[in-house]
PDB file of N, CA and C in Angstrom:
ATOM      1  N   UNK A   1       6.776  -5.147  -1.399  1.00  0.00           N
ATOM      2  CA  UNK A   1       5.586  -5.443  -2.164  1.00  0.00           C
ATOM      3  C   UNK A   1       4.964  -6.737  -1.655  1.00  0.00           C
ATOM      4  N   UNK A   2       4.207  -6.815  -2.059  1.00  0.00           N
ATOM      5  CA  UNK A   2       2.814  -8.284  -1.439  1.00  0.00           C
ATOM      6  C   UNK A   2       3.062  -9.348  -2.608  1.00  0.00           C
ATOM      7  N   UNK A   3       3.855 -10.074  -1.940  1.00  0.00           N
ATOM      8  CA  UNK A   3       4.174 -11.280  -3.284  1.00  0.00           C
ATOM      9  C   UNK A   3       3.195 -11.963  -4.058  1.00  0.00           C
ATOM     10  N   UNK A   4       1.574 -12.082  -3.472  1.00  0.00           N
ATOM     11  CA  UNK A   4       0.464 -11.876  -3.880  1.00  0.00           C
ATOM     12  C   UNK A   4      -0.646 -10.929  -4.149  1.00  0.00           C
ATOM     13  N   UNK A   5      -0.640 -10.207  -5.298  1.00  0.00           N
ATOM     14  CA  UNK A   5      -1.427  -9.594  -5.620  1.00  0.00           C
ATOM     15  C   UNK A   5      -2.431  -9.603  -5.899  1.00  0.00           C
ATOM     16  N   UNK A   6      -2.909 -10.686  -6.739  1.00  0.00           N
ATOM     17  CA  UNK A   6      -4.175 -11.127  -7.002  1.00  0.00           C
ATOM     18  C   UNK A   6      -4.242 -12.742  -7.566  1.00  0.00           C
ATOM     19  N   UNK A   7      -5.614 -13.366  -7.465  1.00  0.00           N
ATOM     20  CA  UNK A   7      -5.658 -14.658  -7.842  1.00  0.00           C
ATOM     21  C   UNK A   7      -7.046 -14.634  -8.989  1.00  0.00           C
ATOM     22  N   UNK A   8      -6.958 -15.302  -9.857  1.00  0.00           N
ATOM     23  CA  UNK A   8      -8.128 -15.122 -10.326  1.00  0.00           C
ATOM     24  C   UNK A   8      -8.253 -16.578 -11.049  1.00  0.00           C
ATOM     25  N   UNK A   9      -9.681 -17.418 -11.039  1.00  0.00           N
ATOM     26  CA  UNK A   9      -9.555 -18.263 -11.071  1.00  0.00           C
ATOM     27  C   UNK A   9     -10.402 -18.452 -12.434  1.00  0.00           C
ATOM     28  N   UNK A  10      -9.909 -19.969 -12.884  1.00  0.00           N
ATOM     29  CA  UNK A  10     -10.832 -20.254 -14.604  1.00  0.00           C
ATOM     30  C   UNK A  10     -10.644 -21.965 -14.454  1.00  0.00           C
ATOM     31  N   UNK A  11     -12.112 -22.126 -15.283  1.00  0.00           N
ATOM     32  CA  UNK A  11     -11.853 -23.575 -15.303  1.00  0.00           C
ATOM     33  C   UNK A  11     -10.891 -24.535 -14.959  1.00  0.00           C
ATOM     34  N   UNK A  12      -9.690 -24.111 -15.946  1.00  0.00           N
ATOM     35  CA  UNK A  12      -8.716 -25.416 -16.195  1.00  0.00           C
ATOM     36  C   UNK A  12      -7.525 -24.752 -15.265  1.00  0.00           C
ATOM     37  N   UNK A  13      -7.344 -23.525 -14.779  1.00  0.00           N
ATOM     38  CA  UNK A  13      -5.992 -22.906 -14.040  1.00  0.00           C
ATOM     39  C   UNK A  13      -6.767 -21.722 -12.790  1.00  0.00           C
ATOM     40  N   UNK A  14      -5.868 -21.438 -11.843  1.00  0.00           N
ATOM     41  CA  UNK A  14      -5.125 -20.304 -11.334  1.00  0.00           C
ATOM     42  C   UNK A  14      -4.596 -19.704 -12.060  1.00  0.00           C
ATOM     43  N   UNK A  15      -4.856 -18.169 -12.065  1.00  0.00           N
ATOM     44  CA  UNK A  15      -3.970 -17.652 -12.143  1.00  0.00           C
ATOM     45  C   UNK A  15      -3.676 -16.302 -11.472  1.00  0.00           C
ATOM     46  N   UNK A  16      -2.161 -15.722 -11.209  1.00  0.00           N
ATOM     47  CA  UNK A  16      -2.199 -15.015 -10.289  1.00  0.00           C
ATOM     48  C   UNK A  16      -1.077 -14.023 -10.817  1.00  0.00           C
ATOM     49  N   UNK A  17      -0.845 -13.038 -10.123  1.00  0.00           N
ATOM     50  CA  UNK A  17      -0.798 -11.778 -10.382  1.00  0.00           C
ATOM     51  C   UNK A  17       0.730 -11.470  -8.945  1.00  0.00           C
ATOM     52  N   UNK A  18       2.176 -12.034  -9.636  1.00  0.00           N
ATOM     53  CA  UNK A  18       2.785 -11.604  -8.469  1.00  0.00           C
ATOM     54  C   UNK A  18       4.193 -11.122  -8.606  1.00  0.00           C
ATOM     55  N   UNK A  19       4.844  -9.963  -7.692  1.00  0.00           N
ATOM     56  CA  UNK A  19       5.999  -9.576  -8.427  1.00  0.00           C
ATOM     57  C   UNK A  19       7.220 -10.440  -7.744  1.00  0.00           C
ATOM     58  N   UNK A  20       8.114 -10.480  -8.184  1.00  0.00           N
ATOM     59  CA  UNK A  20       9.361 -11.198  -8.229  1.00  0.00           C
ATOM     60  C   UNK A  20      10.597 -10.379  -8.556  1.00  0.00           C
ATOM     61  N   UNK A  21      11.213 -10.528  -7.221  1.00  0.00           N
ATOM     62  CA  UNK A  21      12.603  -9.690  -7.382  1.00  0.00           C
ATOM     63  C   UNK A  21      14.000 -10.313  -7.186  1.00  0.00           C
ATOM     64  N   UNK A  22      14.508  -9.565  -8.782  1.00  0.00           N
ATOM     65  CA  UNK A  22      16.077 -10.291  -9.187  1.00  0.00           C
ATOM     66  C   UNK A  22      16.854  -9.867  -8.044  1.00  0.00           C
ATOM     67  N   UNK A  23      17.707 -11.269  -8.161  1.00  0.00           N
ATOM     68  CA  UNK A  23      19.110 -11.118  -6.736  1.00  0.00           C
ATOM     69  C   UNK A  23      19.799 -10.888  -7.340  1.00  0.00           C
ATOM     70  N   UNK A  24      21.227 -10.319  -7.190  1.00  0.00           N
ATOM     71  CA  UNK A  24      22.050 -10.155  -8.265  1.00  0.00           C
ATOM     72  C   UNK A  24      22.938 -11.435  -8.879  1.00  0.00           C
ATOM     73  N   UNK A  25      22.227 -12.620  -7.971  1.00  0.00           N
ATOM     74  CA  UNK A  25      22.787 -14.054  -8.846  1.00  0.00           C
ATOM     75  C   UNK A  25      21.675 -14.434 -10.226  1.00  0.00           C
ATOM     76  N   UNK A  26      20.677 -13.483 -10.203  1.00  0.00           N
ATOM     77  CA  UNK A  26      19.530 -14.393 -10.844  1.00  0.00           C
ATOM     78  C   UNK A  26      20.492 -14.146 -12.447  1.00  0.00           C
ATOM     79  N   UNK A  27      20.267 -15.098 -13.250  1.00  0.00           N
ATOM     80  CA  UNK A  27      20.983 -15.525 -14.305  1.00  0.00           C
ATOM     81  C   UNK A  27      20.150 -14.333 -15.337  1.00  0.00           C
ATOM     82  N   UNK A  28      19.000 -13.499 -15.070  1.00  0.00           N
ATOM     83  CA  UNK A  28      18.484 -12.896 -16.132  1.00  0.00           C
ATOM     84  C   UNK A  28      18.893 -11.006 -15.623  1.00  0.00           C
ATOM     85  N   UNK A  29      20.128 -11.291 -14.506  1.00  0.00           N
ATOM     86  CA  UNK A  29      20.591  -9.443 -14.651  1.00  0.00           C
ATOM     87  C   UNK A  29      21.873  -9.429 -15.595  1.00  0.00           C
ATOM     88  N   UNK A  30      21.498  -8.359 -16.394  1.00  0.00           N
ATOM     89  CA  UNK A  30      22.535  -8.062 -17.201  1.00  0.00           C
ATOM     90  C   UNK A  30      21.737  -8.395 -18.556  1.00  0.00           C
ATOM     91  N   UNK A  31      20.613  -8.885 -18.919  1.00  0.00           N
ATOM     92  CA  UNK A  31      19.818  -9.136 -20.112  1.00  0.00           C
ATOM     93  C   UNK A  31      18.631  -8.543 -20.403  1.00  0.00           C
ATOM     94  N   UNK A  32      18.253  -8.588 -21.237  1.00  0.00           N
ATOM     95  CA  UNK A  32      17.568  -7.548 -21.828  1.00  0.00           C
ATOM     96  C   UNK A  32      15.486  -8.507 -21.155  1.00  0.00           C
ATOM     97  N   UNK A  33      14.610  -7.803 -21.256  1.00  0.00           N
ATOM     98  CA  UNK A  33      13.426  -8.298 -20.894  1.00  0.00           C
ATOM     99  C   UNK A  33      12.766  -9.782 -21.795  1.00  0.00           C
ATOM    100  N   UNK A  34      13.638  -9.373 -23.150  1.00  0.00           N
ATOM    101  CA  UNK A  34      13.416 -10.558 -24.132  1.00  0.00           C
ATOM    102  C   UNK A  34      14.064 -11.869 -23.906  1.00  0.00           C
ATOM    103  N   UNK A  35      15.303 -11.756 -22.852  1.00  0.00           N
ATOM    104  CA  UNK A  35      15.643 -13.573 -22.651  1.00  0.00           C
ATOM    105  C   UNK A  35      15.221 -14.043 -21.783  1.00  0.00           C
ATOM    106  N   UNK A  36      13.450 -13.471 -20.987  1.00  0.00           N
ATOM    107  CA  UNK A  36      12.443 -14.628 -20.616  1.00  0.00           C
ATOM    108  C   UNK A  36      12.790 -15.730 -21.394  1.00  0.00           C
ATOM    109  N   UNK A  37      12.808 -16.571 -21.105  1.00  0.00           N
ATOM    110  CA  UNK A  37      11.808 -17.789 -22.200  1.00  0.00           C
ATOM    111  C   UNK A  37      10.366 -18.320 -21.873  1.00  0.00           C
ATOM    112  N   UNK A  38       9.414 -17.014 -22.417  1.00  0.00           N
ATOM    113  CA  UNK A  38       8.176 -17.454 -22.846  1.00  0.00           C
ATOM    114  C   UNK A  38       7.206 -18.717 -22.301  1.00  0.00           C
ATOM    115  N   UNK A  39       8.085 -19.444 -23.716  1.00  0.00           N
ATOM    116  CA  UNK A  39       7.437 -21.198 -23.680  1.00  0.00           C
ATOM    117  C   UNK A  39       7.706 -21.827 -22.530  1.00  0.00           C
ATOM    118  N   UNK A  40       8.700 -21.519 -21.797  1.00  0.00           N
ATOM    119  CA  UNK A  40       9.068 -22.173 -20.684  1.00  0.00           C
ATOM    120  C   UNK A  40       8.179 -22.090 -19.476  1.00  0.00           C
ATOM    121  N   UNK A  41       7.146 -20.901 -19.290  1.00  0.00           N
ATOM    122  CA  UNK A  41       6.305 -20.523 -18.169  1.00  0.00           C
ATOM    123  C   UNK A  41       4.969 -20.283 -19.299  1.00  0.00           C
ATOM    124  N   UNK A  42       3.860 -21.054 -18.996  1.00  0.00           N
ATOM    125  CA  UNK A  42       2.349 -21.111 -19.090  1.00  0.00           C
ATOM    126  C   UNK A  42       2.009 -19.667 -18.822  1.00  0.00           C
ATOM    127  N   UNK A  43       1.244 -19.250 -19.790  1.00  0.00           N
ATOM    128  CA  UNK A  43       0.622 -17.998 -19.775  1.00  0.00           C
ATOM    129  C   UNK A  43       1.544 -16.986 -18.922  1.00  0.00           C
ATOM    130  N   UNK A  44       2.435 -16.801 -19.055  1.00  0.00           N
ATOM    131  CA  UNK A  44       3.321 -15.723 -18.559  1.00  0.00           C
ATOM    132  C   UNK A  44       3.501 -14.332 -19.187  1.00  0.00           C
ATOM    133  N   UNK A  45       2.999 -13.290 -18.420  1.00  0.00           N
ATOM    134  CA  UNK A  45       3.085 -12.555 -18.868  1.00  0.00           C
ATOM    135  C   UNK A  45       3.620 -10.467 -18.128  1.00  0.00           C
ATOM    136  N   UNK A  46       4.334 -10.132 -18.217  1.00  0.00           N
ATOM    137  CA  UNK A  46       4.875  -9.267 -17.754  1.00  0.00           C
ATOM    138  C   UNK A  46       4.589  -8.186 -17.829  1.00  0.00           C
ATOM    139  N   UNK A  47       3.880  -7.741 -16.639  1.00  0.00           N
ATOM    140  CA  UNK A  47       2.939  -6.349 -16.311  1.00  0.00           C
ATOM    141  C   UNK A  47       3.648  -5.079 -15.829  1.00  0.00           C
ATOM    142  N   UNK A  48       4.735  -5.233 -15.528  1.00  0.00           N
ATOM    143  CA  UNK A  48       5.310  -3.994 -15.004  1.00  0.00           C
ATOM    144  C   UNK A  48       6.963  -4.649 -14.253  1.00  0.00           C
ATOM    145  N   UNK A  49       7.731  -3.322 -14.442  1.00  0.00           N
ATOM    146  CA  UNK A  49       9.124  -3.720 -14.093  1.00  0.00           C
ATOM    147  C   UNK A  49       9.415  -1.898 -13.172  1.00  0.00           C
ATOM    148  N   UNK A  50       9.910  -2.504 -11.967  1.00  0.00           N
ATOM    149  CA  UNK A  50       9.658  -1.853 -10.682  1.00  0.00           C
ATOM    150  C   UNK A  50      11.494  -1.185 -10.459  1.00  0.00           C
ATOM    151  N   UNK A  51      12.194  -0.516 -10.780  1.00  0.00           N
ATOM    152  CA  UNK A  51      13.507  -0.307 -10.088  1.00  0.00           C
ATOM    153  C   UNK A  51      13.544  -0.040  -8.685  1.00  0.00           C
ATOM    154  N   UNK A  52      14.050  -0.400  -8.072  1.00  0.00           N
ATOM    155  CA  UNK A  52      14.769   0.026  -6.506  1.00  0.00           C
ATOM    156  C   UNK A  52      14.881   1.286  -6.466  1.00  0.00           C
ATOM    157  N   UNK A  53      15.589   2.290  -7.537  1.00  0.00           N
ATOM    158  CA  UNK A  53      15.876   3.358  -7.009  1.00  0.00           C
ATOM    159  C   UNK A  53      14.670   4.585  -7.795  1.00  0.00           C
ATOM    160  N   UNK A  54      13.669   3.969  -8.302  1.00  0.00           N
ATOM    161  CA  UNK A  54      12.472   4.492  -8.769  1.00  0.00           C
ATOM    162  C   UNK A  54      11.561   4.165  -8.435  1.00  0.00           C
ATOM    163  N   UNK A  55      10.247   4.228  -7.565  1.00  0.00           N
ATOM    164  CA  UNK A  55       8.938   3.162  -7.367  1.00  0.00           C
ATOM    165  C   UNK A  55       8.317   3.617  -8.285  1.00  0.00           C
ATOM    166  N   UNK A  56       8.383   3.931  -9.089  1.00  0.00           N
ATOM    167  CA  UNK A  56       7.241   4.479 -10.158  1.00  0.00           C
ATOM    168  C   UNK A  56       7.399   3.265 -11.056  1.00  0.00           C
ATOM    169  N   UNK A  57       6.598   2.540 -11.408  1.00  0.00           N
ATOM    170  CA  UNK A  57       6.424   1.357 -12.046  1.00  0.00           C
ATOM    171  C   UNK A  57       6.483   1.385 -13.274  1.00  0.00           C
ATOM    172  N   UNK A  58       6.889   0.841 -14.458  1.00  0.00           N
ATOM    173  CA  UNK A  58       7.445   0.799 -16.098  1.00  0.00           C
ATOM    174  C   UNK A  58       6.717  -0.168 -16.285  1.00  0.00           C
ATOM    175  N   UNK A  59       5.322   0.266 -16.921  1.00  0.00           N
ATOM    176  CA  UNK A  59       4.050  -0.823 -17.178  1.00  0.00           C
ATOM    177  C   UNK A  59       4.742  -1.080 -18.667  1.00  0.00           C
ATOM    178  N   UNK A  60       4.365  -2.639 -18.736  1.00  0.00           N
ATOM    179  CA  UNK A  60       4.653  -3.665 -20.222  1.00  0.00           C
ATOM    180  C   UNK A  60       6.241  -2.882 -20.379  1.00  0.00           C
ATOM    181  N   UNK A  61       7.870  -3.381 -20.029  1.00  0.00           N
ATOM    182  CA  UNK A  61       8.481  -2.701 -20.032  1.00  0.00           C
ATOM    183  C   UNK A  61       9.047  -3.222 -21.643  1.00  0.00           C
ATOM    184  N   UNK A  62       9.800  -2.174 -22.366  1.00  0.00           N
ATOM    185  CA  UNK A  62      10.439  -2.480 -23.508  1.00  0.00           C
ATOM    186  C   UNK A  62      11.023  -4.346 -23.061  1.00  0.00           C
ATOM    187  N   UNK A  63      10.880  -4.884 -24.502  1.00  0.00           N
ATOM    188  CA  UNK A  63      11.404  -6.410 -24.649  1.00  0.00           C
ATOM    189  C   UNK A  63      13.155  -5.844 -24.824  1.00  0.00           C
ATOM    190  N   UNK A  64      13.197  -4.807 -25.213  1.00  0.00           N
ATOM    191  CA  UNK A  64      15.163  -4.531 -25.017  1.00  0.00           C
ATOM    192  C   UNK A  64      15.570  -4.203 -23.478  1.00  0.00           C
ATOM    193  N   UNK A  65      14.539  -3.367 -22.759  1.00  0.00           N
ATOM    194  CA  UNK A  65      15.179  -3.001 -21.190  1.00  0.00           C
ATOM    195  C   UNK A  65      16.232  -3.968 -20.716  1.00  0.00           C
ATOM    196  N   UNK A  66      16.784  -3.820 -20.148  1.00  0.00           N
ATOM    197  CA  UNK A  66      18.195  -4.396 -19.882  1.00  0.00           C
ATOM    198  C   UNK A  66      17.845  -4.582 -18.223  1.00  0.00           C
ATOM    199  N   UNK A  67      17.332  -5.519 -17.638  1.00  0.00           N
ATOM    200  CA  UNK A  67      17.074  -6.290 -16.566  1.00  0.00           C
ATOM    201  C   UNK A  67      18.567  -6.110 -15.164  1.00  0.00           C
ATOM    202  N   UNK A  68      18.140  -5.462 -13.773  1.00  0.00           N
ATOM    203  CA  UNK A  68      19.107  -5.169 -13.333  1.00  0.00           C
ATOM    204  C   UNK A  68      18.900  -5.883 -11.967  1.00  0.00           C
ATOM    205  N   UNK A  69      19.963  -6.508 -10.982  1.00  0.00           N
ATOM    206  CA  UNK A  69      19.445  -6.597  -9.754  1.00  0.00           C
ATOM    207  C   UNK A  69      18.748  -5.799  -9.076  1.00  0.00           C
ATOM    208  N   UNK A  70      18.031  -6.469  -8.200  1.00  0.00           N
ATOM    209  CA  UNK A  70      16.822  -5.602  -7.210  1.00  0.00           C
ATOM    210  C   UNK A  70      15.949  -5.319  -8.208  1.00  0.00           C
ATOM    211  N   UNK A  71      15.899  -5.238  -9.552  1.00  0.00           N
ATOM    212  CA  UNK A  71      14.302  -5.118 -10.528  1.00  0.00           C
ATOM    213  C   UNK A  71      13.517  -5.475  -9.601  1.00  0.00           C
ATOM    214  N   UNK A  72      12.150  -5.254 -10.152  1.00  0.00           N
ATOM    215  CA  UNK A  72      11.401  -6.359  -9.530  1.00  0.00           C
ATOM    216  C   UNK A  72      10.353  -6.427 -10.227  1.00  0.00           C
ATOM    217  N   UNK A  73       9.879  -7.440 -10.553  1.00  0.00           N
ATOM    218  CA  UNK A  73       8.921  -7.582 -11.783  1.00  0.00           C
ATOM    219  C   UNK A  73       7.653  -8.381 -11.857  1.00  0.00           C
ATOM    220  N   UNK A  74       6.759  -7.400 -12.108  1.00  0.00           N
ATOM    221  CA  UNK A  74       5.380  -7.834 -11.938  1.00  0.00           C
ATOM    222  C   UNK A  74       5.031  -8.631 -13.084  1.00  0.00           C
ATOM    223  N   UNK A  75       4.295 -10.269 -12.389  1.00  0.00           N
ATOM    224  CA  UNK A  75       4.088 -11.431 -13.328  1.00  0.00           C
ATOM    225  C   UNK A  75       2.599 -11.765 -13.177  1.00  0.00           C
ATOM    226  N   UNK A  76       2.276 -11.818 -14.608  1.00  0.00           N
ATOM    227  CA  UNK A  76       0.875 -12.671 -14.634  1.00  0.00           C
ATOM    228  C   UNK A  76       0.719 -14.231 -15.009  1.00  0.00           C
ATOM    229  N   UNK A  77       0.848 -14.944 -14.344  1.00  0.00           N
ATOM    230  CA  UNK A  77       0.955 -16.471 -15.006  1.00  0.00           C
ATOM    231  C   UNK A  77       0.349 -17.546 -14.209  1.00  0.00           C
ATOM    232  N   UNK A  78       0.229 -18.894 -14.323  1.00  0.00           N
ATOM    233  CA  UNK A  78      -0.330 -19.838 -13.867  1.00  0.00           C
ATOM    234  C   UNK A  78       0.657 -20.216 -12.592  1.00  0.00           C
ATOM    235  N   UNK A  79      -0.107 -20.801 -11.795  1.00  0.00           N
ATOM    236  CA  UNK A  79       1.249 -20.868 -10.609  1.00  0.00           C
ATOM    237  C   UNK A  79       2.336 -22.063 -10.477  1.00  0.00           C
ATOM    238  N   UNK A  80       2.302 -22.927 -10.916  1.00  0.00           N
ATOM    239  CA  UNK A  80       3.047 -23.752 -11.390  1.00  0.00           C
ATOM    240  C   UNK A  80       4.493 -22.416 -12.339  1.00  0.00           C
ATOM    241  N   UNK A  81       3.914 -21.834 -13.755  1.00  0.00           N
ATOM    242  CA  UNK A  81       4.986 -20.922 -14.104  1.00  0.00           C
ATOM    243  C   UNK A  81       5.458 -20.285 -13.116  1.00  0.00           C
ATOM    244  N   UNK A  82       4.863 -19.081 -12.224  1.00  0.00           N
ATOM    245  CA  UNK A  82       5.318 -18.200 -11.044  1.00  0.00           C
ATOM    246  C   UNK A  82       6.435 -18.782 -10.180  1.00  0.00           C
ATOM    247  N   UNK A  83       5.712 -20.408  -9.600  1.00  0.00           N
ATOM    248  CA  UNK A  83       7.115 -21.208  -8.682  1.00  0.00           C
ATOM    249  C   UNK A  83       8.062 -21.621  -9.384  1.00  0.00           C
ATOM    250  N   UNK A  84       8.042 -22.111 -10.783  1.00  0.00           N
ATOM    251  CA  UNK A  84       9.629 -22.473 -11.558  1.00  0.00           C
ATOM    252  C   UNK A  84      10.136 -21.094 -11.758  1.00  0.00           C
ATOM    253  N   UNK A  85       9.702 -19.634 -12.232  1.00  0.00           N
ATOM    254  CA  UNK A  85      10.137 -18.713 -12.694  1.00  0.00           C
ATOM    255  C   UNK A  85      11.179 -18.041 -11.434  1.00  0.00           C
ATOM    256  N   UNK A  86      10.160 -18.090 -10.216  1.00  0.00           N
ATOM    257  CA  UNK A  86      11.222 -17.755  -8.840  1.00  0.00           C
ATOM    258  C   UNK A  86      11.936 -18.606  -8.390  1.00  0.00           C
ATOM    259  N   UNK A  87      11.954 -19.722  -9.226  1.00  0.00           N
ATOM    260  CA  UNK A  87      13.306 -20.675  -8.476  1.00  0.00           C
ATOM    261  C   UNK A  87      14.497 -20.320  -9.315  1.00  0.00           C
ATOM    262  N   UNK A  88      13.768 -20.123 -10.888  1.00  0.00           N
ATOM    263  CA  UNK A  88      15.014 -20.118 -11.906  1.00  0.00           C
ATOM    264  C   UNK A  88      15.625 -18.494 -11.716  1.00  0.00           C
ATOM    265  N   UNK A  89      15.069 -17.616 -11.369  1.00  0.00           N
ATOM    266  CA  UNK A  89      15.212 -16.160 -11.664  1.00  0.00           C
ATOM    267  C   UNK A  89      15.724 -15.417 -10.752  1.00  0.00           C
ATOM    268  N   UNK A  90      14.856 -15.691  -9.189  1.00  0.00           N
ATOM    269  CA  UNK A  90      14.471 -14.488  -8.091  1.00  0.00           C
ATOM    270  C   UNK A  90      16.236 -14.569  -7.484  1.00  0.00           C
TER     271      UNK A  90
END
């Protein structure tokens, strides 16, 4: 996938449109879509969750889905969120 998808710009932010894929160290496989933490990433918001062994994309996926390595998960957020989220996650 194109780690940039889209950029779209507003007064006070960037924001951009990019997917991010779990390693099987990232601390969020094995948890459900709900232990994002939110507050922690600016306008973050989760457009689609991609399996490896499915390309058919799971738009807005359940907040219970249970998050697996190789996911890969399409993010809408400010880019400042996007670079902490792939340091803490990918």
């Amino acid at each position: 996938m194109n780690n940039e998808i889209l950029k779209m710009h507003d007064k006070n932010c960037v924001v951009r449109i990019e997917d991010i894929t779990l390693s099987k160290n990232s601390s969020l496989v094995g948890k459900p879509v709900r232990a994002i933490n939110f507050p922690d990433f600016t306008q973050l918001l989760i457009l689609a969750l991609i399996r490896p062994n499915n390309p058919v994309a799971i738009y807005n996926p359940k907040r219970s889905m249970i998050l697996e390595a190789g996911d890969t998960i399409v993010l809408q957020a400010d880019v400042e969120s996007l670079q902490r989220f792939r340091k803490y996650h990918a």
